[in-house]
C-alpha atoms as a PDB file:
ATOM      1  CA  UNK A   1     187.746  59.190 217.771  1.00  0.00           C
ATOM      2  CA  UNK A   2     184.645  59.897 218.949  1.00  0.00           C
ATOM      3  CA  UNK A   3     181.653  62.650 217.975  1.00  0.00           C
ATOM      4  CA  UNK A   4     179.141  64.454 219.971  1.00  0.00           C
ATOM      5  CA  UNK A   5     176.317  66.190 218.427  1.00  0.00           C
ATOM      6  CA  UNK A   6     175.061  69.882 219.982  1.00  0.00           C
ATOM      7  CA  UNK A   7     171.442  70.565 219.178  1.00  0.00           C
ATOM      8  CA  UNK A   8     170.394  74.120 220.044  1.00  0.00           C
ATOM      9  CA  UNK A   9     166.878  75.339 218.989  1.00  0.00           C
ATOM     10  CA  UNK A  10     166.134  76.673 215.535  1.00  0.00           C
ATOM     11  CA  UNK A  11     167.627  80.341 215.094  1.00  0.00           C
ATOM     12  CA  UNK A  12     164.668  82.793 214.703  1.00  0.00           C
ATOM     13  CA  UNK A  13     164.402  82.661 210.979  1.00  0.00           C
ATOM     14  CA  UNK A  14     164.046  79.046 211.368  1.00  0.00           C
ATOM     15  CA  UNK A  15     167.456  77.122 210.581  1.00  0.00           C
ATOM     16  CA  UNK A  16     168.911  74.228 212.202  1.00  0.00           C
ATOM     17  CA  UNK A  17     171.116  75.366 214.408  1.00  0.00           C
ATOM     18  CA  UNK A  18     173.241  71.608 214.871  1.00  0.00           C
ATOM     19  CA  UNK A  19     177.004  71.069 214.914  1.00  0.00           C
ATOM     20  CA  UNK A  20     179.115  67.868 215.678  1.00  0.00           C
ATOM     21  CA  UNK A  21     182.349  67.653 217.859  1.00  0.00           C
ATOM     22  CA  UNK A  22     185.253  65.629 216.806  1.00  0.00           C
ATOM     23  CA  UNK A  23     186.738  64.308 220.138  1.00  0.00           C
ATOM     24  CA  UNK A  24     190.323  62.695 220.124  1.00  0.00           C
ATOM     25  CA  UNK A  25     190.332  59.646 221.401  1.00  0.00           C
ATOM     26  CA  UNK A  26     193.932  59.474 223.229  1.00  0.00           C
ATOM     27  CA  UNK A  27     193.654  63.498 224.595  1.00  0.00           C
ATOM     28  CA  UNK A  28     189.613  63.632 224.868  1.00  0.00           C
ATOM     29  CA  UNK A  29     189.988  67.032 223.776  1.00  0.00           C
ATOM     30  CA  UNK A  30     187.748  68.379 220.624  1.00  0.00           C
ATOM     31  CA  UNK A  31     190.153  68.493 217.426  1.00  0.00           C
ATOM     32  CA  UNK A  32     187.353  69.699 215.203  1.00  0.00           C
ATOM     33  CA  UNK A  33     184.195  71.285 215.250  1.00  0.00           C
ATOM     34  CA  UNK A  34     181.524  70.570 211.756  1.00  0.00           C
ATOM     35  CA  UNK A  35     178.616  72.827 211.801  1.00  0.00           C
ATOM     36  CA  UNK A  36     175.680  70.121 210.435  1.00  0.00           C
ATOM     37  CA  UNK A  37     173.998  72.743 208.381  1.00  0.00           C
ATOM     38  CA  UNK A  38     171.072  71.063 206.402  1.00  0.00           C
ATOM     39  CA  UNK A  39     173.530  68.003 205.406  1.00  0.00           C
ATOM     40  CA  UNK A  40     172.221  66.054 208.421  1.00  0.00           C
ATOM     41  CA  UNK A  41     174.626  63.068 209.725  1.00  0.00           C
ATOM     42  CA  UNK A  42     176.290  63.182 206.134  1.00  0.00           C
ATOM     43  CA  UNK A  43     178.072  65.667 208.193  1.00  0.00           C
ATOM     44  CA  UNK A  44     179.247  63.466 210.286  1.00  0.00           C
ATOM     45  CA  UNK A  45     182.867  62.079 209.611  1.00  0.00           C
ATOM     46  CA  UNK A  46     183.002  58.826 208.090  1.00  0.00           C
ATOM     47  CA  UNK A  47     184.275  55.653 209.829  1.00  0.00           C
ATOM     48  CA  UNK A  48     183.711  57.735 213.357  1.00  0.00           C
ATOM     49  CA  UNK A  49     182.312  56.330 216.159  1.00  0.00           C
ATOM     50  CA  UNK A  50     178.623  57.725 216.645  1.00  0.00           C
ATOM     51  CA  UNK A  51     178.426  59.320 220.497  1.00  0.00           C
ATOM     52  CA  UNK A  52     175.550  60.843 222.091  1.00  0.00           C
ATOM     53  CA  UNK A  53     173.881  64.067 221.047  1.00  0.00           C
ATOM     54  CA  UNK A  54     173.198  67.112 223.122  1.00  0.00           C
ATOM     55  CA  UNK A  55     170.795  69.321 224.088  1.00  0.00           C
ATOM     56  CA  UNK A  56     172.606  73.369 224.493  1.00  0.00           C
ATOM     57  CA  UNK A  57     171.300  76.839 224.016  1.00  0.00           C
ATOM     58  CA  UNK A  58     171.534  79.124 221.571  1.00  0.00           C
ATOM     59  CA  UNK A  59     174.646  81.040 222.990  1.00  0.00           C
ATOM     60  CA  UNK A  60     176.173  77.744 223.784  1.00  0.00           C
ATOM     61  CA  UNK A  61     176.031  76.696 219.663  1.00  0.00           C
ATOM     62  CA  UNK A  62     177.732  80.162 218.972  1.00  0.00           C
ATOM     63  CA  UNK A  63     180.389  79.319 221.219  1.00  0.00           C
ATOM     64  CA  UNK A  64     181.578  76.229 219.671  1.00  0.00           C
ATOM     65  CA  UNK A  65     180.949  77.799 216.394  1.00  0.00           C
ATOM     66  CA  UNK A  66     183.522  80.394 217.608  1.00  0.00           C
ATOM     67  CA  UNK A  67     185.541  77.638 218.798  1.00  0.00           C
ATOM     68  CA  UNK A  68     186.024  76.018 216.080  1.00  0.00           C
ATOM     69  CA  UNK A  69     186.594  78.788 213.689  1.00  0.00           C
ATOM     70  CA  UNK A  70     189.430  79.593 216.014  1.00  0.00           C
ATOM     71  CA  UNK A  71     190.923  76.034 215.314  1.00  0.00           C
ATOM     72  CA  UNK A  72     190.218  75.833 211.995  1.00  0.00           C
ATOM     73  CA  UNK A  73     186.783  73.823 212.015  1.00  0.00           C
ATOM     74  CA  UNK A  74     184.948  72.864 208.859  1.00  0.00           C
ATOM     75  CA  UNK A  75     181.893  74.188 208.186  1.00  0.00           C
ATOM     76  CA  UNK A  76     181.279  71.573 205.637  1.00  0.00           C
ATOM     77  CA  UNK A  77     181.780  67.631 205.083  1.00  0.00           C
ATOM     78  CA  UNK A  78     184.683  67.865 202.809  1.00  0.00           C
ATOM     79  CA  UNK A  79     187.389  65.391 204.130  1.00  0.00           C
ATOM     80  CA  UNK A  80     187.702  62.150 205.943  1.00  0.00           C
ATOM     81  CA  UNK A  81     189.696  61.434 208.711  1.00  0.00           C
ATOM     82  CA  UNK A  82     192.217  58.580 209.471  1.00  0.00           C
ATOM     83  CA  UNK A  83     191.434  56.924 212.813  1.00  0.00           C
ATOM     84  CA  UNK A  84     194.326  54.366 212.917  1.00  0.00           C
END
């Protein structure tokens, strides 16, 4: 497994606006989405491996918020995931 961090700009009452996708490593396709919040990388899933991060817009963020409500993403650190 693999993460990806999305950095848009700061919304307009000044909060991080910073989520991290969880990308499977055999199907490449995004099994979770973790909205960062003000945790910082403790967001990040443990034993991961660390990709790149991302510049995206505003709108983009809100997609992949949106996104990953759909799938059930986490909006908050709270379990670990196996990568065997």
């Amino acid at each position: 497994m693999l993460t990806i961090k999305l950095n848009a700009p700061h919304d307009e009452s000044g909060n991080p606006q910073r989520l991290w996708l969880l990308i499977s490593g055999d199907s490449g396709g995004v099994i979770d989405v973790i909205d960062e919040g003000y945790s910082g990388y403790a967001a990040r899933p443990k034993r991961v491996a660390e990709g790149p991060e991302i510049s995206v817009t505003q709108a983009e963020y809100r997609g992949w918020i949106r996104y990953g409500e759909s799938i059930g993403g986490r909006r908050a650190p709270d379990k670990d995931y196996d990568v065997r």
